[in-house]
Structure formats: C-alpha cells, structure tokens
PDB file of N, CA and C in Angstrom:
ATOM      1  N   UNK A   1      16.381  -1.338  -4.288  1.00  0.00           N
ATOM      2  CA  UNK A   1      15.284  -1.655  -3.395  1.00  0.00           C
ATOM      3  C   UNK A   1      14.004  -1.756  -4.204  1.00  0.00           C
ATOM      4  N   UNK A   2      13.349  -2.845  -3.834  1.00  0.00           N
ATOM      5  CA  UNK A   2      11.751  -3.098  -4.654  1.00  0.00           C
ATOM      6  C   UNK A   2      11.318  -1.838  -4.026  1.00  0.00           C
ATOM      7  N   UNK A   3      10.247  -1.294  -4.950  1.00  0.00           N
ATOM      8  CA  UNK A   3       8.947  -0.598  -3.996  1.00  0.00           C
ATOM      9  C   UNK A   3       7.585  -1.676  -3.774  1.00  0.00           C
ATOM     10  N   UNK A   4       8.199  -2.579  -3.344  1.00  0.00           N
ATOM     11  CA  UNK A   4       7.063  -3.349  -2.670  1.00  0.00           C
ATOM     12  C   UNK A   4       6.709  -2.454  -1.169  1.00  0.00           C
ATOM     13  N   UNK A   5       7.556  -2.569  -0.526  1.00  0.00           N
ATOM     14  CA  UNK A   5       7.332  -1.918   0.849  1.00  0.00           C
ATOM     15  C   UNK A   5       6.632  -0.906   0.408  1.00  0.00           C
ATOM     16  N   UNK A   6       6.835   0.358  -0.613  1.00  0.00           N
ATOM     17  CA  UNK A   6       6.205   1.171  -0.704  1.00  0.00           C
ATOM     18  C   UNK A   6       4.681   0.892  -0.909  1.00  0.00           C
ATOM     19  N   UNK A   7       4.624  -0.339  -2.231  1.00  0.00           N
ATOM     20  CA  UNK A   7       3.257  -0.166  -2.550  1.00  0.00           C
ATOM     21  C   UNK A   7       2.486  -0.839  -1.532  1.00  0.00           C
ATOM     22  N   UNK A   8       3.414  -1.662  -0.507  1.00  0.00           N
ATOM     23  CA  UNK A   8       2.044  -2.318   0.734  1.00  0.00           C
ATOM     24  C   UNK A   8       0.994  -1.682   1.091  1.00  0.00           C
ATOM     25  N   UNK A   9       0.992  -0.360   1.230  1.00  0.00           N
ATOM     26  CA  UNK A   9      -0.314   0.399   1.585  1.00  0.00           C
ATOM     27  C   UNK A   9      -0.884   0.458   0.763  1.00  0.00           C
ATOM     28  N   UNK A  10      -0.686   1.307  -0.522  1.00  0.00           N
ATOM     29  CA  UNK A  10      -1.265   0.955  -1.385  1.00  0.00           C
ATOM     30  C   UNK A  10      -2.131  -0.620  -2.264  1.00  0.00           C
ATOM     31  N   UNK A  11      -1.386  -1.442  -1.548  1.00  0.00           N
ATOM     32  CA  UNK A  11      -1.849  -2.489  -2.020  1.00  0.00           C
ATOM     33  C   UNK A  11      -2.889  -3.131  -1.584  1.00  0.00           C
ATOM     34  N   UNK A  12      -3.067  -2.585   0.028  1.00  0.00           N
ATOM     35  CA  UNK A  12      -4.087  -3.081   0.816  1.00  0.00           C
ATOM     36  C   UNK A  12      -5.284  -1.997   0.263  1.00  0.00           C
ATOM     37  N   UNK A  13      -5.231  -0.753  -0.257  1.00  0.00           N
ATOM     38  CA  UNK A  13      -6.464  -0.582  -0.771  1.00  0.00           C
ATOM     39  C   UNK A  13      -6.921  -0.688  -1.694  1.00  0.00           C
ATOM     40  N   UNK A  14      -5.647  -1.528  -2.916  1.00  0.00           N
ATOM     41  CA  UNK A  14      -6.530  -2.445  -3.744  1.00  0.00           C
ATOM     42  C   UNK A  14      -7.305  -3.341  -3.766  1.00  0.00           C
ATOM     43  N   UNK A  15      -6.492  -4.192  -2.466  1.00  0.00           N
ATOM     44  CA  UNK A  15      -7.718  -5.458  -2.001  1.00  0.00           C
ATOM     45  C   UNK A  15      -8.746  -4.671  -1.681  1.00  0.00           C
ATOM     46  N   UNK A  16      -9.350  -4.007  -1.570  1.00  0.00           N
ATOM     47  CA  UNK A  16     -10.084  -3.590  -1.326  1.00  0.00           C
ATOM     48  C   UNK A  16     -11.693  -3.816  -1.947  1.00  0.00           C
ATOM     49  N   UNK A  17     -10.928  -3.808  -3.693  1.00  0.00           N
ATOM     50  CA  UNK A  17     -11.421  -4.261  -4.316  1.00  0.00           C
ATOM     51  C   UNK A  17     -12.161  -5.473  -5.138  1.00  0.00           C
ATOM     52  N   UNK A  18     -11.662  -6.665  -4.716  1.00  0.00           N
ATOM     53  CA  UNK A  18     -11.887  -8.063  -4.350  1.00  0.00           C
ATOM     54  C   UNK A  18     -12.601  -8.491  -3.117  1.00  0.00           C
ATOM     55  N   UNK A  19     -12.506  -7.967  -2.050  1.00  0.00           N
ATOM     56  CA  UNK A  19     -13.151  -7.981  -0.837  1.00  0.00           C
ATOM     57  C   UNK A  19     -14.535  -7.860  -0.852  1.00  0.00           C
ATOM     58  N   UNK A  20     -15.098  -8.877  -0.594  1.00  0.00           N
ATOM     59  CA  UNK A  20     -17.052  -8.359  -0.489  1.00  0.00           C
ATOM     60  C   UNK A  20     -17.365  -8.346   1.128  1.00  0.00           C
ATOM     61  N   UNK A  21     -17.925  -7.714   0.938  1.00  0.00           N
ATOM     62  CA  UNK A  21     -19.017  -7.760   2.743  1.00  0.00           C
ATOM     63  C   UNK A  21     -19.828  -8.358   2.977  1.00  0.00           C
ATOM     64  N   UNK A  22     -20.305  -8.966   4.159  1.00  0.00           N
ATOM     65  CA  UNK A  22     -21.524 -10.286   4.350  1.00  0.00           C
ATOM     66  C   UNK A  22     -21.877  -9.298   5.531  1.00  0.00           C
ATOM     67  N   UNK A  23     -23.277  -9.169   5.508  1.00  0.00           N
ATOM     68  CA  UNK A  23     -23.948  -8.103   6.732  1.00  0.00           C
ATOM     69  C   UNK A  23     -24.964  -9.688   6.951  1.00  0.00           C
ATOM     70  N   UNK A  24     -25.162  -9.574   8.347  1.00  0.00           N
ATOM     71  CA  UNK A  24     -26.281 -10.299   8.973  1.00  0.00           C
ATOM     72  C   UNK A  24     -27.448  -9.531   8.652  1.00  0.00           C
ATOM     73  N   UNK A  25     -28.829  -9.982   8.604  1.00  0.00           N
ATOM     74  CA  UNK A  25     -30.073  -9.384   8.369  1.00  0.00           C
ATOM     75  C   UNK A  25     -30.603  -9.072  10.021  1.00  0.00           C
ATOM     76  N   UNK A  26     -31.140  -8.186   9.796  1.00  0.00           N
ATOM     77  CA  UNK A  26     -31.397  -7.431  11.459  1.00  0.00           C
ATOM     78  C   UNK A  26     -32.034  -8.845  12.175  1.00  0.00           C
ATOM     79  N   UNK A  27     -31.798  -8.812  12.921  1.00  0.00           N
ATOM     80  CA  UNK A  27     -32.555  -9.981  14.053  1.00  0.00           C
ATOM     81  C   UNK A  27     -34.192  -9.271  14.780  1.00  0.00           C
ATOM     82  N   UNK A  28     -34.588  -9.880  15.451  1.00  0.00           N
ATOM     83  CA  UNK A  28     -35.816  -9.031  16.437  1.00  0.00           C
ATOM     84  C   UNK A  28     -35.152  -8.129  17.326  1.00  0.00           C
ATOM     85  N   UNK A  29     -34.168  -7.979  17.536  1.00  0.00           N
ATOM     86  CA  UNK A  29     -33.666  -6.777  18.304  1.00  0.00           C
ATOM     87  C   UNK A  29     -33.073  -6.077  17.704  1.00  0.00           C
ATOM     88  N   UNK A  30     -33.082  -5.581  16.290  1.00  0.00           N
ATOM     89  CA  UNK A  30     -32.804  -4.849  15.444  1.00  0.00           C
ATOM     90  C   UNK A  30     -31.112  -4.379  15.383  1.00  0.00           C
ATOM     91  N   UNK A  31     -30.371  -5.170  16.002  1.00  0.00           N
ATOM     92  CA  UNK A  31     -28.884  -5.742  15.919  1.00  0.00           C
ATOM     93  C   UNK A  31     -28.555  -5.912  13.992  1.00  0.00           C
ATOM     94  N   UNK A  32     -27.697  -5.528  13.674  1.00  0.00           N
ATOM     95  CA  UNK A  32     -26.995  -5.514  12.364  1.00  0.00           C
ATOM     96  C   UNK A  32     -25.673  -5.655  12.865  1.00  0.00           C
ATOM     97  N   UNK A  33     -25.218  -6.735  11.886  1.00  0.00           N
ATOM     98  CA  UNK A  33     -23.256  -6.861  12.422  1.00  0.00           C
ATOM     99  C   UNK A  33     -22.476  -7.034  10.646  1.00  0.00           C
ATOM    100  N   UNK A  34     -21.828  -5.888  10.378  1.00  0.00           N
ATOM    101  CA  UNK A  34     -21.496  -6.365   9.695  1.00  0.00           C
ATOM    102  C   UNK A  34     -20.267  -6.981   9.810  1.00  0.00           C
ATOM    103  N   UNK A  35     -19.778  -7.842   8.859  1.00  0.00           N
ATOM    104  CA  UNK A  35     -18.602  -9.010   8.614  1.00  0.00           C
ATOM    105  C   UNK A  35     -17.786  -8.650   7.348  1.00  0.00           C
ATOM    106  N   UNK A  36     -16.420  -7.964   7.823  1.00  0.00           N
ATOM    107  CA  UNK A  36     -15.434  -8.317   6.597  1.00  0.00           C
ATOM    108  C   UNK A  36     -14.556  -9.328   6.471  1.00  0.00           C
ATOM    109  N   UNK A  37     -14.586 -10.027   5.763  1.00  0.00           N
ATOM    110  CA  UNK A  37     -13.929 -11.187   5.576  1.00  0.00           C
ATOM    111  C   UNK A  37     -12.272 -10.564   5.560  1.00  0.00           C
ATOM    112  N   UNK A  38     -11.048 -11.677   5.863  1.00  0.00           N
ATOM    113  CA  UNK A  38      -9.338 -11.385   6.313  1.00  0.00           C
ATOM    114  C   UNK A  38      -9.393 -11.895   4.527  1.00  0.00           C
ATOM    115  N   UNK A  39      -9.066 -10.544   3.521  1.00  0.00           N
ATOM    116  CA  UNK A  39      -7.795 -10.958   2.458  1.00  0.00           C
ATOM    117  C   UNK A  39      -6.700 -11.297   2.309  1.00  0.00           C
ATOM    118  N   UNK A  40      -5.977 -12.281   1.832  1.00  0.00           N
ATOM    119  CA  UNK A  40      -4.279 -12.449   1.849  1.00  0.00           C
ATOM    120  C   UNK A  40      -3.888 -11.324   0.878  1.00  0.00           C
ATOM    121  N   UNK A  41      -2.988 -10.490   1.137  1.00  0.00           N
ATOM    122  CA  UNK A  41      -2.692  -9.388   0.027  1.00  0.00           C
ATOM    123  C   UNK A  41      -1.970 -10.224  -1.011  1.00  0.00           C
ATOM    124  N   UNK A  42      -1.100 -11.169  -0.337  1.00  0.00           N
ATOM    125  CA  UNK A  42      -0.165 -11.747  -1.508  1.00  0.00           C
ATOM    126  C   UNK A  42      -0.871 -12.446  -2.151  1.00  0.00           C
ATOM    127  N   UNK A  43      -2.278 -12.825  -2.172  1.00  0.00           N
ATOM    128  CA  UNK A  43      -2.645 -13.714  -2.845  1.00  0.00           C
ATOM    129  C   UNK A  43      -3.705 -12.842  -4.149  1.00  0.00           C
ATOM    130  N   UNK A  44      -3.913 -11.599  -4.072  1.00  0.00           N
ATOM    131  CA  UNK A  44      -4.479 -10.413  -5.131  1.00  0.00           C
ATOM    132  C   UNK A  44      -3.779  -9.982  -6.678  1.00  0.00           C
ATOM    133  N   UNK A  45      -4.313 -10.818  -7.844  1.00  0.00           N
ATOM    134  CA  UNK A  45      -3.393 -10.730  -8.464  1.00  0.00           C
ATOM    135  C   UNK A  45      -3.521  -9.095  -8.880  1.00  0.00           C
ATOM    136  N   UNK A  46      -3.028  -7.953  -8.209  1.00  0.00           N
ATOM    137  CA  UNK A  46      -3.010  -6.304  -8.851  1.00  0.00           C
ATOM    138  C   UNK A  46      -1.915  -6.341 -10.249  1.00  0.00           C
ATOM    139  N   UNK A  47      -2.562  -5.431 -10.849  1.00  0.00           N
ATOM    140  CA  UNK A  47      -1.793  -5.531 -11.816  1.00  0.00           C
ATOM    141  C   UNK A  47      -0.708  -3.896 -11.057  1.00  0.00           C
ATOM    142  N   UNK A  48       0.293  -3.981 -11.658  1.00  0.00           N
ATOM    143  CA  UNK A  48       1.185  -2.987 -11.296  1.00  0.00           C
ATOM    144  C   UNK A  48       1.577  -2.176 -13.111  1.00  0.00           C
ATOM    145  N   UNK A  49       1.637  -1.093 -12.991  1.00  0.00           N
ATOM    146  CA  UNK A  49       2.328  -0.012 -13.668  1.00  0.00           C
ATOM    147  C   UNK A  49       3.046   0.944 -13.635  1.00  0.00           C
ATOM    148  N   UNK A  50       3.953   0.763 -14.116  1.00  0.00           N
ATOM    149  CA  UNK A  50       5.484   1.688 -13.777  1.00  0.00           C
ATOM    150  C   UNK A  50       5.545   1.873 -14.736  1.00  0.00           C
ATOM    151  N   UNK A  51       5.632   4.058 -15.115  1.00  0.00           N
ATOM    152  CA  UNK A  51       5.579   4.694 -15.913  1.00  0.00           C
ATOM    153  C   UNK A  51       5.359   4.256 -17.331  1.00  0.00           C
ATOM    154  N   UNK A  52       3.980   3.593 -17.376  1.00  0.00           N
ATOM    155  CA  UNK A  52       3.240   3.088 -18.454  1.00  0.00           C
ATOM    156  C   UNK A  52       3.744   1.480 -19.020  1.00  0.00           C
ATOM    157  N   UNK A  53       4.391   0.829 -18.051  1.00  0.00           N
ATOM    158  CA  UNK A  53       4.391  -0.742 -18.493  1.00  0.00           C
ATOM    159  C   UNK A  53       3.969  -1.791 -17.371  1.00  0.00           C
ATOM    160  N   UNK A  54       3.279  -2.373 -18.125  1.00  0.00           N
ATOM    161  CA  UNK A  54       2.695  -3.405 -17.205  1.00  0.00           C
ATOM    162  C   UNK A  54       3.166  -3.980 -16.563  1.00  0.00           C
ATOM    163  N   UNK A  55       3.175  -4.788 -15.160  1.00  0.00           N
ATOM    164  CA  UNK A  55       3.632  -5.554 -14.310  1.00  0.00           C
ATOM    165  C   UNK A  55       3.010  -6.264 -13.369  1.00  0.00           C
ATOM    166  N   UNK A  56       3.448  -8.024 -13.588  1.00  0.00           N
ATOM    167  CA  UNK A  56       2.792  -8.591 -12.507  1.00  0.00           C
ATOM    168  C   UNK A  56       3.877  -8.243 -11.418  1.00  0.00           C
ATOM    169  N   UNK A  57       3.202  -8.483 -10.129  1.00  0.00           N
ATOM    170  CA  UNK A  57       3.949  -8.450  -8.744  1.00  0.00           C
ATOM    171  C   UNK A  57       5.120  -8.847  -8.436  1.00  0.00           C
ATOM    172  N   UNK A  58       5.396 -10.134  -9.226  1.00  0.00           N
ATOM    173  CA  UNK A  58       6.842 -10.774  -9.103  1.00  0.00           C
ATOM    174  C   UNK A  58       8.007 -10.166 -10.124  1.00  0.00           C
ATOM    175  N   UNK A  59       7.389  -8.806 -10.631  1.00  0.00           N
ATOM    176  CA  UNK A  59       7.843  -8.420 -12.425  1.00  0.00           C
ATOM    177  C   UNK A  59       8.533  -6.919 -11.928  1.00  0.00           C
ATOM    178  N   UNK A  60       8.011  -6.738 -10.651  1.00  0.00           N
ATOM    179  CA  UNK A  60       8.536  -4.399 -10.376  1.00  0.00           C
ATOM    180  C   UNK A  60       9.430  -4.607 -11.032  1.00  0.00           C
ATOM    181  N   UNK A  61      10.149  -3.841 -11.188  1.00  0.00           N
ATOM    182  CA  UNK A  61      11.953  -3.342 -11.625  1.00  0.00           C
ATOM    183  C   UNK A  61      11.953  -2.940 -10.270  1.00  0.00           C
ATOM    184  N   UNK A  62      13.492  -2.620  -9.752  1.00  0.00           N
ATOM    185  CA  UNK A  62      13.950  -1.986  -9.003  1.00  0.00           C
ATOM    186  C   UNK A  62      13.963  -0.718  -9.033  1.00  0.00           C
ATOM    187  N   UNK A  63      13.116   0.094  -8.013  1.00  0.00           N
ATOM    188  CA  UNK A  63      13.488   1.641  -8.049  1.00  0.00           C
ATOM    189  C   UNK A  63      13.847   2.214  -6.618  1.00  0.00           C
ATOM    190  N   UNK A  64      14.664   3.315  -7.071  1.00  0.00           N
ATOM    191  CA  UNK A  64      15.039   3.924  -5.882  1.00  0.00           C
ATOM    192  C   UNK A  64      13.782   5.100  -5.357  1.00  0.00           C
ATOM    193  N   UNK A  65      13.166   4.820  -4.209  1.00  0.00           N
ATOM    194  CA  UNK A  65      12.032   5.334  -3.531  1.00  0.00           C
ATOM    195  C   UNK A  65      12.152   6.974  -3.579  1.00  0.00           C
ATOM    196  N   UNK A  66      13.827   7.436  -3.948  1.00  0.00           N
ATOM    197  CA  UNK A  66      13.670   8.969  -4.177  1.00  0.00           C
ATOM    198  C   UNK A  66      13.324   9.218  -5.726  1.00  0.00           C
ATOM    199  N   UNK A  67      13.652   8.234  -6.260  1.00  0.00           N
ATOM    200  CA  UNK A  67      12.816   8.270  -8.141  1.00  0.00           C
ATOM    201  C   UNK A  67      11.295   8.561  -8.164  1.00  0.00           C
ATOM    202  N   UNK A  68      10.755   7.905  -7.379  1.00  0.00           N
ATOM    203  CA  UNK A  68       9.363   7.684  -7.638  1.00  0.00           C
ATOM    204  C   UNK A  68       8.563   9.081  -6.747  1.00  0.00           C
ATOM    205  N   UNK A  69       7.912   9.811  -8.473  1.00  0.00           N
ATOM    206  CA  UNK A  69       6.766  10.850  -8.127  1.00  0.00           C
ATOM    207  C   UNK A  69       5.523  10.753  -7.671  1.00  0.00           C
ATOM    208  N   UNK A  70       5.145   9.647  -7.753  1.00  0.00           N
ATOM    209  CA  UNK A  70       3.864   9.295  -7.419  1.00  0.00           C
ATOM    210  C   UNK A  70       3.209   8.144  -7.539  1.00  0.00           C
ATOM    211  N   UNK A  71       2.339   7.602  -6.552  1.00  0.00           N
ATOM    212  CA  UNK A  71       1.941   6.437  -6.425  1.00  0.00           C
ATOM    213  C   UNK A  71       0.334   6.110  -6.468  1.00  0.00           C
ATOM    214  N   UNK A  72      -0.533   6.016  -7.499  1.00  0.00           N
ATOM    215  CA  UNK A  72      -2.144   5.916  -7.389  1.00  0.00           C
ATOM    216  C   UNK A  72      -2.477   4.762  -7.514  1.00  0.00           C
ATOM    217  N   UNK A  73      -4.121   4.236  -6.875  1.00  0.00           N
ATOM    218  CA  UNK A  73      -4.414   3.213  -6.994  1.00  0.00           C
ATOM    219  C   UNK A  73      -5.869   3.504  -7.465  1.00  0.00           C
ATOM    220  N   UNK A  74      -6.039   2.558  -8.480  1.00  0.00           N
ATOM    221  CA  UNK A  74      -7.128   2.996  -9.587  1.00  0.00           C
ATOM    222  C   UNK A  74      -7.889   1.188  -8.966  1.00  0.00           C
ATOM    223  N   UNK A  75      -9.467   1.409  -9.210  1.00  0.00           N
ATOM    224  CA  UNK A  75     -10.095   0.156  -8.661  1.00  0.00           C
ATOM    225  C   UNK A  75     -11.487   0.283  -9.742  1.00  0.00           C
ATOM    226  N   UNK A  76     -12.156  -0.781  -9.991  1.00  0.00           N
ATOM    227  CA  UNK A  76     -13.412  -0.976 -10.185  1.00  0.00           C
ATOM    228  C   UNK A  76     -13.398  -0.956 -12.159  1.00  0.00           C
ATOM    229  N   UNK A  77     -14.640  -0.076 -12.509  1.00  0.00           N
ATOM    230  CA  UNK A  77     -14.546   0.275 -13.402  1.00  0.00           C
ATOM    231  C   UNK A  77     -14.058   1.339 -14.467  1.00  0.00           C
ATOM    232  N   UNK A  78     -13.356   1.789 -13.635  1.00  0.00           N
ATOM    233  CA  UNK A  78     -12.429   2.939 -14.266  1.00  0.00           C
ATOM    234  C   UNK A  78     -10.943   2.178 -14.635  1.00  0.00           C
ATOM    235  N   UNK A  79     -10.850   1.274 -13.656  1.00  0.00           N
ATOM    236  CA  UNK A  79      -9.469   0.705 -14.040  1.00  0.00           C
ATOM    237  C   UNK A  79      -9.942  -0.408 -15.325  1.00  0.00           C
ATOM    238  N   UNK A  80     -11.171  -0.737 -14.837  1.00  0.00           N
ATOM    239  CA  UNK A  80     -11.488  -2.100 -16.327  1.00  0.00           C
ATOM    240  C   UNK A  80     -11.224  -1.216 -17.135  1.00  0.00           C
ATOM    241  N   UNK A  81     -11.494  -0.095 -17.631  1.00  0.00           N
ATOM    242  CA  UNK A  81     -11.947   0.416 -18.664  1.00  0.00           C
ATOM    243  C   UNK A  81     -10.227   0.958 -19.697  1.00  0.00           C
ATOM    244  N   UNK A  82      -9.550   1.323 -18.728  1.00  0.00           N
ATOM    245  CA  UNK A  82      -8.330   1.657 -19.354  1.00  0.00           C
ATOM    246  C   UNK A  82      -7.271   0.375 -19.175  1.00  0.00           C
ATOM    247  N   UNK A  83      -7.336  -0.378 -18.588  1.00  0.00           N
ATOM    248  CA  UNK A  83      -6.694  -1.232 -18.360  1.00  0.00           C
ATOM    249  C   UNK A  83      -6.889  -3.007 -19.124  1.00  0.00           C
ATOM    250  N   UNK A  84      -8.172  -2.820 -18.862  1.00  0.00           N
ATOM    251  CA  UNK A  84      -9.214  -4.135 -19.651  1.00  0.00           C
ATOM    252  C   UNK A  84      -8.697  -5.518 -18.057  1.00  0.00           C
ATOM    253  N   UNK A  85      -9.029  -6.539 -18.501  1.00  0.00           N
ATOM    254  CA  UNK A  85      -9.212  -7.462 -17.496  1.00  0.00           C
ATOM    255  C   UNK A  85      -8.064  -8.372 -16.614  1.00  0.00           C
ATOM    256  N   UNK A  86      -7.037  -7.494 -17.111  1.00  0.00           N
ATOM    257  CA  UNK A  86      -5.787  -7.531 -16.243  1.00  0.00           C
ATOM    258  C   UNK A  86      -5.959  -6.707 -15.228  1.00  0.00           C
ATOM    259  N   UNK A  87      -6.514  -5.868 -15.108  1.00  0.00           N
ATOM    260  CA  UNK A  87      -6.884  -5.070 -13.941  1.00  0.00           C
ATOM    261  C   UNK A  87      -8.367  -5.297 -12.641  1.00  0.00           C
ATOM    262  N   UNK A  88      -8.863  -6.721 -12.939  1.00  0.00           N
ATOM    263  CA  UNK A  88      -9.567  -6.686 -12.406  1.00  0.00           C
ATOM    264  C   UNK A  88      -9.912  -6.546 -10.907  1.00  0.00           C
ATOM    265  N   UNK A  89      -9.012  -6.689 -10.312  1.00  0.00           N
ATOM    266  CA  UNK A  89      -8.557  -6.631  -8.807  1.00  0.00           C
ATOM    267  C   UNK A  89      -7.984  -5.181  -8.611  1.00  0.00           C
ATOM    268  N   UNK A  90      -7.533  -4.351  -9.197  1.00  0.00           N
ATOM    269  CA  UNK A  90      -7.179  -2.978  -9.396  1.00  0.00           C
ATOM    270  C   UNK A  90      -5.644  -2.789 -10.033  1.00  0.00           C
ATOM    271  N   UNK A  91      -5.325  -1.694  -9.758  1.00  0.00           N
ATOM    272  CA  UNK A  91      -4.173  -1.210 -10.711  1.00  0.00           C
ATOM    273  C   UNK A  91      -3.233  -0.608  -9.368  1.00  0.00           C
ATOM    274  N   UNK A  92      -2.230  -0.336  -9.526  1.00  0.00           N
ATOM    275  CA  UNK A  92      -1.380   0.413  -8.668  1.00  0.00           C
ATOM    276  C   UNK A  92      -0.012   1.269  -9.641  1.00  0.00           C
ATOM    277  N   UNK A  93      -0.812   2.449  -9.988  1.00  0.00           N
ATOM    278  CA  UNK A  93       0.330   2.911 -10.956  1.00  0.00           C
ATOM    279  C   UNK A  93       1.226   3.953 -10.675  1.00  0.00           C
ATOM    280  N   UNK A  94       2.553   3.878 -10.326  1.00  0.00           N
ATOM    281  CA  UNK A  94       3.807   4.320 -10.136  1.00  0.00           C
ATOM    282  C   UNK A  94       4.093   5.213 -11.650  1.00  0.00           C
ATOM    283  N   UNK A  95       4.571   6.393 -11.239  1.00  0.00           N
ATOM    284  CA  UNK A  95       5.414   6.864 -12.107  1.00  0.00           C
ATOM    285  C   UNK A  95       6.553   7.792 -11.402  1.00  0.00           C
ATOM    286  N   UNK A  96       7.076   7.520 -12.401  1.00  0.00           N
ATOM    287  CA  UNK A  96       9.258   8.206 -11.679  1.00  0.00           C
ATOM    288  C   UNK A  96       9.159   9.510 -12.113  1.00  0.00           C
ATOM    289  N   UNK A  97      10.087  10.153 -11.497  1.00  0.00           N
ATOM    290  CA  UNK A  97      10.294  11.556 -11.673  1.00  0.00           C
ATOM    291  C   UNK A  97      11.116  11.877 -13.290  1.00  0.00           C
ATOM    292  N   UNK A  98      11.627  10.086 -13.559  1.00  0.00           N
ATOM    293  CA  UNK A  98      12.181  10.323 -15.101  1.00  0.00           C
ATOM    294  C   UNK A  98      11.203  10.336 -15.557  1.00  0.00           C
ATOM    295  N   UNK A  99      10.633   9.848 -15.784  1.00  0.00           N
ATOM    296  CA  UNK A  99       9.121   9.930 -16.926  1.00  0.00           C
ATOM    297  C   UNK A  99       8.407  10.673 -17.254  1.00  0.00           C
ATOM    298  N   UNK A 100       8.556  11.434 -16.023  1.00  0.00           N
ATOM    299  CA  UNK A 100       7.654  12.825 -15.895  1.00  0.00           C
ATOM    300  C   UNK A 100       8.581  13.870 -16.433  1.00  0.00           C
ATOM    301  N   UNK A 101       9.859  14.166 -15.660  1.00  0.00           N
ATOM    302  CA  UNK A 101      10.508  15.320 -16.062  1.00  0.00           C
ATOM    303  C   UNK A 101      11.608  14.294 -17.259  1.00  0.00           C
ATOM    304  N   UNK A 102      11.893  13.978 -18.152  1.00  0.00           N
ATOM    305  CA  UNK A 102      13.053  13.383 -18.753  1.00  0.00           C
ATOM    306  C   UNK A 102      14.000  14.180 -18.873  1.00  0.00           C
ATOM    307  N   UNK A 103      15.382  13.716 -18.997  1.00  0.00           N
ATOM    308  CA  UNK A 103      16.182  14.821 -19.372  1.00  0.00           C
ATOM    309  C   UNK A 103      16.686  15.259 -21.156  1.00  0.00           C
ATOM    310  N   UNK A 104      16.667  16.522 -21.121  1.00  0.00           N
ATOM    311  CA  UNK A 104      17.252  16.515 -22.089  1.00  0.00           C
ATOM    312  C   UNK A 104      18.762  17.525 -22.804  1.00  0.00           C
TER     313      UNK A 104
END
C-alpha cells in the first residue's frame, strides 16, 4: 500500500505553503473579507522523504502503514534551508520504525 492516503493530510498542510491570501481593503463600512484561493493538491510539487531519501510524488516506495513511525511536515524556510530548492512548496518527511530502531 502507498502512504499516499496517509500523507493526504499531511499534504494539504503543505499546500499550505504555496497558497497566498487576497484580503479586500476595508470598504466605508469597515467590512474586511478575506479570500483563500481552491489549491489542486495534485498539482504541488512537495518534495517527499522517506527515512532520509528523496522523493518526488510519483517516486514513494511502498510501505506498510504499521512500518511507518512518524510523519512531519516541514514548510517555508526551515525546509529551504535543509532541503535547498527542491523543497520549495514544503517537505513531508516519513520515517519507518526500521530506520529508527534497525535490527541487529
């Protein structure tokens, strides 16, 4: 099974990061509306990372959803910074319970 399903949530608060806001300027009746524009998620290129290798979206490996320890989503300039400009839309980084605990 992909963890696409998994990362969908996660993925929507990467868009998050691509997304700008358009606010109206107050009118004479001091009315403010703001406007978020509809993102296509599939259309966000996130970069993906599974236990330290890069991945575009069409690239996951297959994991089994009881493998996976944890799921973060890194955005802005913290992700430029470790990531560089493959990450500009954000990061979504997965790591497995192998990676973490390996066996030995």
């Amino acid at each position: 099974m992909r963890i696409a399903n998994l990362i969908f949530t996660f993925a929507l608060t990467g868009a998050a990061a691509c997304a700008s806001e358009r606010v109206v300027a107050p009118q004479t009746s001091g009315a403010v509306i703001g406007v978020a524009p509809m993102v296509n998620v599939a259309a966000v290129p996130l970069l993906y990372v599974v236990d330290g290798v890069r991945y575009q979206r069409d690239q996951i490996p297959s994991l089994n959803p009881d493998q996976v320890l944890s799921v973060s989503v890194m955005k802005g300039h913290l992700a430029l910074q470790k990531y560089g400009p493959d990450a500009a839309y954000g990061v979504v980084v997965v790591t497995t319970k192998a990676a973490r605990y390996p066996q030995t």
